[in-house]
C-alpha atoms as a PDB file:
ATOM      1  CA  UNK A   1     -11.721 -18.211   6.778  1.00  0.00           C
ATOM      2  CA  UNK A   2      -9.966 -18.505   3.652  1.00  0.00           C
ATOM      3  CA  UNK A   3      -6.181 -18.041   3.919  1.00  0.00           C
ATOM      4  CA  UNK A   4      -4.889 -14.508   1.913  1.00  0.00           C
ATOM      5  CA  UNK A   5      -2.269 -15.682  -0.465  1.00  0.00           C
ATOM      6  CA  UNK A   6       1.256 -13.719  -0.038  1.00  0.00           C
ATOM      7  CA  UNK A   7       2.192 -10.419  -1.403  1.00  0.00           C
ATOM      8  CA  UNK A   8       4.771 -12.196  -3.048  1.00  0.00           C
ATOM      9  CA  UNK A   9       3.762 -15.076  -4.456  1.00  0.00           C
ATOM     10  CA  UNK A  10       1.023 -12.811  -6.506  1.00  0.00           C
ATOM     11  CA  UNK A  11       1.247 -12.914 -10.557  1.00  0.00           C
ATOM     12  CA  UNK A  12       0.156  -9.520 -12.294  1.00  0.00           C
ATOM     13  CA  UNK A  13      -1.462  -9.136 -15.360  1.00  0.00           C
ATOM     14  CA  UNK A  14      -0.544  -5.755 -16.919  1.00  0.00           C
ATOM     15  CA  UNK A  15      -2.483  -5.533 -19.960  1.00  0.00           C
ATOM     16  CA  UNK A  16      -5.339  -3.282 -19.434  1.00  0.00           C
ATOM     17  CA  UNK A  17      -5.274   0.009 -21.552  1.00  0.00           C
ATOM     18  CA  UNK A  18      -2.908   2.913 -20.230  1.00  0.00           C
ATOM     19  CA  UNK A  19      -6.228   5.291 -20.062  1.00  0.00           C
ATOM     20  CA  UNK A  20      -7.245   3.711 -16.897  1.00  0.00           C
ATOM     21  CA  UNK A  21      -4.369   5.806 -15.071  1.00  0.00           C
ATOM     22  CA  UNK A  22      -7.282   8.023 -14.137  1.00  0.00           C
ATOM     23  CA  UNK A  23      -9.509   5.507 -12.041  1.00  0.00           C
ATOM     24  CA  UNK A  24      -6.311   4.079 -10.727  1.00  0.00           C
ATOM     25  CA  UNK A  25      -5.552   7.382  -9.151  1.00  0.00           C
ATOM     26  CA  UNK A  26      -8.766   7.829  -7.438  1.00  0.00           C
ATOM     27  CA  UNK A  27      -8.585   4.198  -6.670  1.00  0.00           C
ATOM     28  CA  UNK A  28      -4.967   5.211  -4.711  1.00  0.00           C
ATOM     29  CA  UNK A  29      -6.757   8.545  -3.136  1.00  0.00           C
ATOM     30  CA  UNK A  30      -9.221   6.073  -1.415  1.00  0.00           C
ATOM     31  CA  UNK A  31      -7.342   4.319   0.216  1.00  0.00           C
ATOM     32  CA  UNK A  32      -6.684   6.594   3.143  1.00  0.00           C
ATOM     33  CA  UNK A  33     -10.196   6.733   3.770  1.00  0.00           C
ATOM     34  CA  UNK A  34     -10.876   3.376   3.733  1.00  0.00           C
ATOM     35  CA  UNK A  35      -8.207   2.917   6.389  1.00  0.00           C
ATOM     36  CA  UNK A  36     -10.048   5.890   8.554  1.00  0.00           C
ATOM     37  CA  UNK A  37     -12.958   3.412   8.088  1.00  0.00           C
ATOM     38  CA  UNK A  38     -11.458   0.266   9.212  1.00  0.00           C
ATOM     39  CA  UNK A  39      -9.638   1.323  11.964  1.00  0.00           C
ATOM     40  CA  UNK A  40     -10.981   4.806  13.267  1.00  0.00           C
ATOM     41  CA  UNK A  41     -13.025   3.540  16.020  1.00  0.00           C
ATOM     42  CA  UNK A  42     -11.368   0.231  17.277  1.00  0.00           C
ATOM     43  CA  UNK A  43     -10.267   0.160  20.802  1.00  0.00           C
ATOM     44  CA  UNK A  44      -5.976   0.451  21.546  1.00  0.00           C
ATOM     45  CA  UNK A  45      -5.672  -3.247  22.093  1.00  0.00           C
ATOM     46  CA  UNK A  46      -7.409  -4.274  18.922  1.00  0.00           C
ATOM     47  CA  UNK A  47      -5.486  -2.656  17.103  1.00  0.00           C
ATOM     48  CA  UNK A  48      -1.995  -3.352  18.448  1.00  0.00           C
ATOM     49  CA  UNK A  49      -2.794  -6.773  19.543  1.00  0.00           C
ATOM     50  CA  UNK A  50      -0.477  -9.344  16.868  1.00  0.00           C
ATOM     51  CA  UNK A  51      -1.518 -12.452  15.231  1.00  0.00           C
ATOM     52  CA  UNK A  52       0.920 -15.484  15.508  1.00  0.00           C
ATOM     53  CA  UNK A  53       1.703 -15.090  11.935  1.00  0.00           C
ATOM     54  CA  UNK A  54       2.110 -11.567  10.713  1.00  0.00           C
ATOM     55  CA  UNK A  55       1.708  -7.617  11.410  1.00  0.00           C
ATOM     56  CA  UNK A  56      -0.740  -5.812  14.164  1.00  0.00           C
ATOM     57  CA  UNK A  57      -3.748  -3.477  12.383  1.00  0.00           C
ATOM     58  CA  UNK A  58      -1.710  -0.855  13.385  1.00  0.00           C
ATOM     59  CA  UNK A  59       1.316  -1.695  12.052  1.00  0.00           C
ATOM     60  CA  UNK A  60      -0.265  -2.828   8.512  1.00  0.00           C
ATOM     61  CA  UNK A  61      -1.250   0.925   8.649  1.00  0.00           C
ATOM     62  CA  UNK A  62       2.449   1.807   9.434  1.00  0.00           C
ATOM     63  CA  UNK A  63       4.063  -0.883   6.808  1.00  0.00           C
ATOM     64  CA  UNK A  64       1.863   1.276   3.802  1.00  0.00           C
ATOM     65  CA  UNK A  65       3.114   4.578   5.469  1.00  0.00           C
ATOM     66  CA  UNK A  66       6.423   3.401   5.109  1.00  0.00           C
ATOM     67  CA  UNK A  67       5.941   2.499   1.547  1.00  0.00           C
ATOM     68  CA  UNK A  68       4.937   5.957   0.912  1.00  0.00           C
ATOM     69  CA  UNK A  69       8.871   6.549   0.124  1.00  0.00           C
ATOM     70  CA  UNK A  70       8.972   3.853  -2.074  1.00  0.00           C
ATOM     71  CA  UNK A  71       6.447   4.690  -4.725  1.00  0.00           C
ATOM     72  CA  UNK A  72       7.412   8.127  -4.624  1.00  0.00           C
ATOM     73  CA  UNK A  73      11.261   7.280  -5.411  1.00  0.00           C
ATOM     74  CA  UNK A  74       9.697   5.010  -8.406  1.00  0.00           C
ATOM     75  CA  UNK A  75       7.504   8.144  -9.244  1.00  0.00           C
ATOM     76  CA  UNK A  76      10.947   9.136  -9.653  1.00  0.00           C
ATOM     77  CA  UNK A  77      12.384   6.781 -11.470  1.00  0.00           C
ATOM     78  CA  UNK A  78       9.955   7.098 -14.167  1.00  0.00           C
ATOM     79  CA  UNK A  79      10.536  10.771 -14.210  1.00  0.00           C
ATOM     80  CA  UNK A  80      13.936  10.545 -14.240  1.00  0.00           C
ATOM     81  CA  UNK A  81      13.933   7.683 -17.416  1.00  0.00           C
ATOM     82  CA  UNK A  82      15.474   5.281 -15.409  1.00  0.00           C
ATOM     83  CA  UNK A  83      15.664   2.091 -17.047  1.00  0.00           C
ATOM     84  CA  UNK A  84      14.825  -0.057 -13.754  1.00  0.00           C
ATOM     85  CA  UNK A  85      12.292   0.365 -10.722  1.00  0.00           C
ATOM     86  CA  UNK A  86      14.371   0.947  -7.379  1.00  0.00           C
ATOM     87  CA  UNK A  87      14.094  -2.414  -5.100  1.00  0.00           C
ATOM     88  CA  UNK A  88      11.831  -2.498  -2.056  1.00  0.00           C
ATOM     89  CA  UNK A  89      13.344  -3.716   1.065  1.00  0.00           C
ATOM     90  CA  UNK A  90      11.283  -7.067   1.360  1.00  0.00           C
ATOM     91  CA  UNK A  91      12.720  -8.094   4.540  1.00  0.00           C
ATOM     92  CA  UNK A  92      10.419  -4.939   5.792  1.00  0.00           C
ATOM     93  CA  UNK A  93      13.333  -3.916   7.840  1.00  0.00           C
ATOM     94  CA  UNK A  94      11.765  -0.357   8.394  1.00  0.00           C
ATOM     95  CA  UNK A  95       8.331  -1.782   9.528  1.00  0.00           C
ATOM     96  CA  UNK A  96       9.571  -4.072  11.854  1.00  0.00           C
ATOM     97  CA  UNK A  97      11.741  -1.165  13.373  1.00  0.00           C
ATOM     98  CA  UNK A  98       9.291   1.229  13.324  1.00  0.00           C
ATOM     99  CA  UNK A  99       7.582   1.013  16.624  1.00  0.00           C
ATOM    100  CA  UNK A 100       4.100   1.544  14.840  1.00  0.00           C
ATOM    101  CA  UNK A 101       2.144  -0.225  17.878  1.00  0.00           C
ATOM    102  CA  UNK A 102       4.033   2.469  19.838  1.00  0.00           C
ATOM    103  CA  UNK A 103       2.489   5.361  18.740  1.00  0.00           C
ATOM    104  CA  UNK A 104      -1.197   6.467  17.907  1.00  0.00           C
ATOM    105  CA  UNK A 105      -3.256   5.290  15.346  1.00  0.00           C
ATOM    106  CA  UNK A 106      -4.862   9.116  14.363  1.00  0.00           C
ATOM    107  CA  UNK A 107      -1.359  10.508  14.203  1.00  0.00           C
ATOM    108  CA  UNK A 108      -0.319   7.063  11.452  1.00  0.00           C
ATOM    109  CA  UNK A 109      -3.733   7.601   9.425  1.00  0.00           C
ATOM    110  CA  UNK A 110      -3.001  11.488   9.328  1.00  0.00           C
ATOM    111  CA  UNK A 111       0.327  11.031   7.867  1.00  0.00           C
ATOM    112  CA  UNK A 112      -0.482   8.359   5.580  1.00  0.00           C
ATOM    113  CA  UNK A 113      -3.284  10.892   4.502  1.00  0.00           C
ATOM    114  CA  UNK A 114      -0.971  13.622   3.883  1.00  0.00           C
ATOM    115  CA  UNK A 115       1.359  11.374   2.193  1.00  0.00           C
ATOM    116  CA  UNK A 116      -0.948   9.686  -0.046  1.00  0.00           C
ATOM    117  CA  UNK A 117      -2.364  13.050  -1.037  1.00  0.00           C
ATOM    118  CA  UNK A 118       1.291  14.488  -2.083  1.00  0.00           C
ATOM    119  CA  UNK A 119       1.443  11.246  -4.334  1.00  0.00           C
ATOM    120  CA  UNK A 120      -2.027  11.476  -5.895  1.00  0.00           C
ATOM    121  CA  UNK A 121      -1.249  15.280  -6.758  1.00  0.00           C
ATOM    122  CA  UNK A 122       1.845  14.872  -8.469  1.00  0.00           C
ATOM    123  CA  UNK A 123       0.549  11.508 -10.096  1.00  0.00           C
ATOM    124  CA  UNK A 124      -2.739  13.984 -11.363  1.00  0.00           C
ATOM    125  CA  UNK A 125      -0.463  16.708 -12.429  1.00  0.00           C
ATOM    126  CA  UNK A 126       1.300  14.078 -15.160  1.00  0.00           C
ATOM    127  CA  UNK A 127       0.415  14.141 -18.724  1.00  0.00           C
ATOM    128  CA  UNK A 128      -1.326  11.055 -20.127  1.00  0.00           C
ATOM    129  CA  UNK A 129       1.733  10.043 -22.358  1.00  0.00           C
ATOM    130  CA  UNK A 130       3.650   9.841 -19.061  1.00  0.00           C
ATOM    131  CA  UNK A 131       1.818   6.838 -17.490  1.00  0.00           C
ATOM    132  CA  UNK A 132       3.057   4.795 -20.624  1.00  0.00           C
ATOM    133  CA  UNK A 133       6.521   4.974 -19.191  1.00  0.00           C
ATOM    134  CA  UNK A 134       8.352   1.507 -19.073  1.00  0.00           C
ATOM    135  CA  UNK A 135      10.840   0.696 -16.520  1.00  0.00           C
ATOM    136  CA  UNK A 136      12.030  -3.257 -15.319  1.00  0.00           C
ATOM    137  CA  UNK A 137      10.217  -4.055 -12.145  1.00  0.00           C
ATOM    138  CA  UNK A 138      13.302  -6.053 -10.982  1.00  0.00           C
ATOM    139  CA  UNK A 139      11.343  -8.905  -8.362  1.00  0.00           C
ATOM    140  CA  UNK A 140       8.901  -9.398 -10.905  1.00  0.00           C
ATOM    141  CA  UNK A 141      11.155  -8.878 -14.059  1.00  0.00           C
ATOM    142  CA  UNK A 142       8.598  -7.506 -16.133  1.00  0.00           C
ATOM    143  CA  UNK A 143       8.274  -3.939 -18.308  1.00  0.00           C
ATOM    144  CA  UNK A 144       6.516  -2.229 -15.900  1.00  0.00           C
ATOM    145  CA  UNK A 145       4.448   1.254 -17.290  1.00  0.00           C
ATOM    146  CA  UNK A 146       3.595   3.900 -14.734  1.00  0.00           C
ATOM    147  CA  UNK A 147      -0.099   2.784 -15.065  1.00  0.00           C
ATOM    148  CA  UNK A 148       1.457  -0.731 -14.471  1.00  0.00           C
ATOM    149  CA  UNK A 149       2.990   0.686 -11.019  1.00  0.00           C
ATOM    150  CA  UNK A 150      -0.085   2.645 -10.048  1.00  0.00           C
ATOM    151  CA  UNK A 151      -2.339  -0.518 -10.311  1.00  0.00           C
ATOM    152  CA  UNK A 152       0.916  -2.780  -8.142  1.00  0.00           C
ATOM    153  CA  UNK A 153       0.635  -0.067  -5.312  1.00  0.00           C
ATOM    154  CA  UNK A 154      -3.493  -0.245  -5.160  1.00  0.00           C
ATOM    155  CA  UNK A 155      -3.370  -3.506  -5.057  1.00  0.00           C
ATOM    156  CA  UNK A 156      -1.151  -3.461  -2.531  1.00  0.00           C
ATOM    157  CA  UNK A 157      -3.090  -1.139  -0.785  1.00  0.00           C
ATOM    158  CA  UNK A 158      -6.147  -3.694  -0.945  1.00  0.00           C
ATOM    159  CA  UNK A 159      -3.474  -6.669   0.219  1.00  0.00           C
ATOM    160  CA  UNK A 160      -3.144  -4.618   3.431  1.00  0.00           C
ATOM    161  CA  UNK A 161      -6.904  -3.443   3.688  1.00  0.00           C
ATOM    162  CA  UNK A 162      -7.478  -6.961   3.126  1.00  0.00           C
ATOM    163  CA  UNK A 163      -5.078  -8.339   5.900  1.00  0.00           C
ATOM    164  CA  UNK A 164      -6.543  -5.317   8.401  1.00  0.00           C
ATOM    165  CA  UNK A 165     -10.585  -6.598   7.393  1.00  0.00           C
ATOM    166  CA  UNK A 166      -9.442 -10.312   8.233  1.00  0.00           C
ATOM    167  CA  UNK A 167      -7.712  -9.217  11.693  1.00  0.00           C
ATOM    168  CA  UNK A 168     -11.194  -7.423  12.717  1.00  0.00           C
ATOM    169  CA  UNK A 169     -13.440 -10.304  12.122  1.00  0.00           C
ATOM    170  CA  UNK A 170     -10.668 -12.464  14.078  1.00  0.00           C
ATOM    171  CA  UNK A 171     -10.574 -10.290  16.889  1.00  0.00           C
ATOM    172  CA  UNK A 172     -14.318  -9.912  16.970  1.00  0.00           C
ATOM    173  CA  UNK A 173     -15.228 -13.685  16.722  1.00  0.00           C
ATOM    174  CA  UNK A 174     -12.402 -13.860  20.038  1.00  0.00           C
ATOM    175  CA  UNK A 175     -14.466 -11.162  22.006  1.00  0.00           C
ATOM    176  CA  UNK A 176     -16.532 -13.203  24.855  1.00  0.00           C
ATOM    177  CA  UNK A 177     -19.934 -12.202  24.716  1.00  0.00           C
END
């Protein structure tokens, strides 16, 4: 299986046209779904059980919950006219601390759900001229626009989704028969 490049060694493009803000929205509103999909009916173990080099199912699940705070305080920042992006934590101090394996996977997906949905409402309640905001992404240093930030959290989502898909089909080819 082909090894998943890291989060942050990935180079962004952003030069697609700020009128995709729409389809990047839904694209954000699936992803909760998409995690009910993935990990919904996998047994306790599965999903708690960690690979020698990274995060559990469950606590990918847990790391995008916690970024939930982070995207909103950029929502923001944008808002607010802030002329830089507020920095993640990429040590993932708060994952790591979080106990996610701990608790149960219906009660992470339902508050990812309800989190997600608070961001895709406010993000759909913005005026078009809003998601041609700039602010400086300061890892990346680039100009980021708020179309720019929507696309950087989906395909973060998909990193994770990604990460959670690869774990299943490792766990399943490990199954005895």
């Amino acid at each position: 299986m082909t090894e998943q490049p890291r989060w942050v060694e990935r180079v962004f493009q952003f030069d697609f046209p700020v009128e995709l803000h729409g389809q990047l929205i839904e694209r954000l509103a699936c992803t909760s779904q998409r995690l009910e999909e993935l990990t919904g009916s996998l047994r306790v173990e599965l999903l708690v059980a960690r690979p020698e080099d990274g995060w559990s199912i469950q606590e990918n699940v847990g790391h995008l919950l916690d970024l939930e705070s982070l995207f909103i305080g950029r929502l923001d920042d944008y808002e607010a006219g802030a002329d830089e992006l507020r920095p993640a934590d990429m040590s993932n101090r708060a994952t790591d601390a979080a106990g996610h394996n701990d608790r149960d996977i219906a009660e992470l997906l339902t508050e990812f759900k309800q989190a997600r949905a608070r961001l895709v409402k406010r993000l759909a309640k913005l005026p078009p001229e809003a998601f041609s905001r700039f602010a400086l992404h300061g890892r990346l240093n680039v100009q980021m626009r708020l179309v720019d930030m929507c696309y950087f959290q989906a395909e973060h989502d998909d990193h994770h989704i990604a990460k959670i898909e690869r774990l299943c089909k490792l766990q399943a080819r490990s199954r005895p028969r």
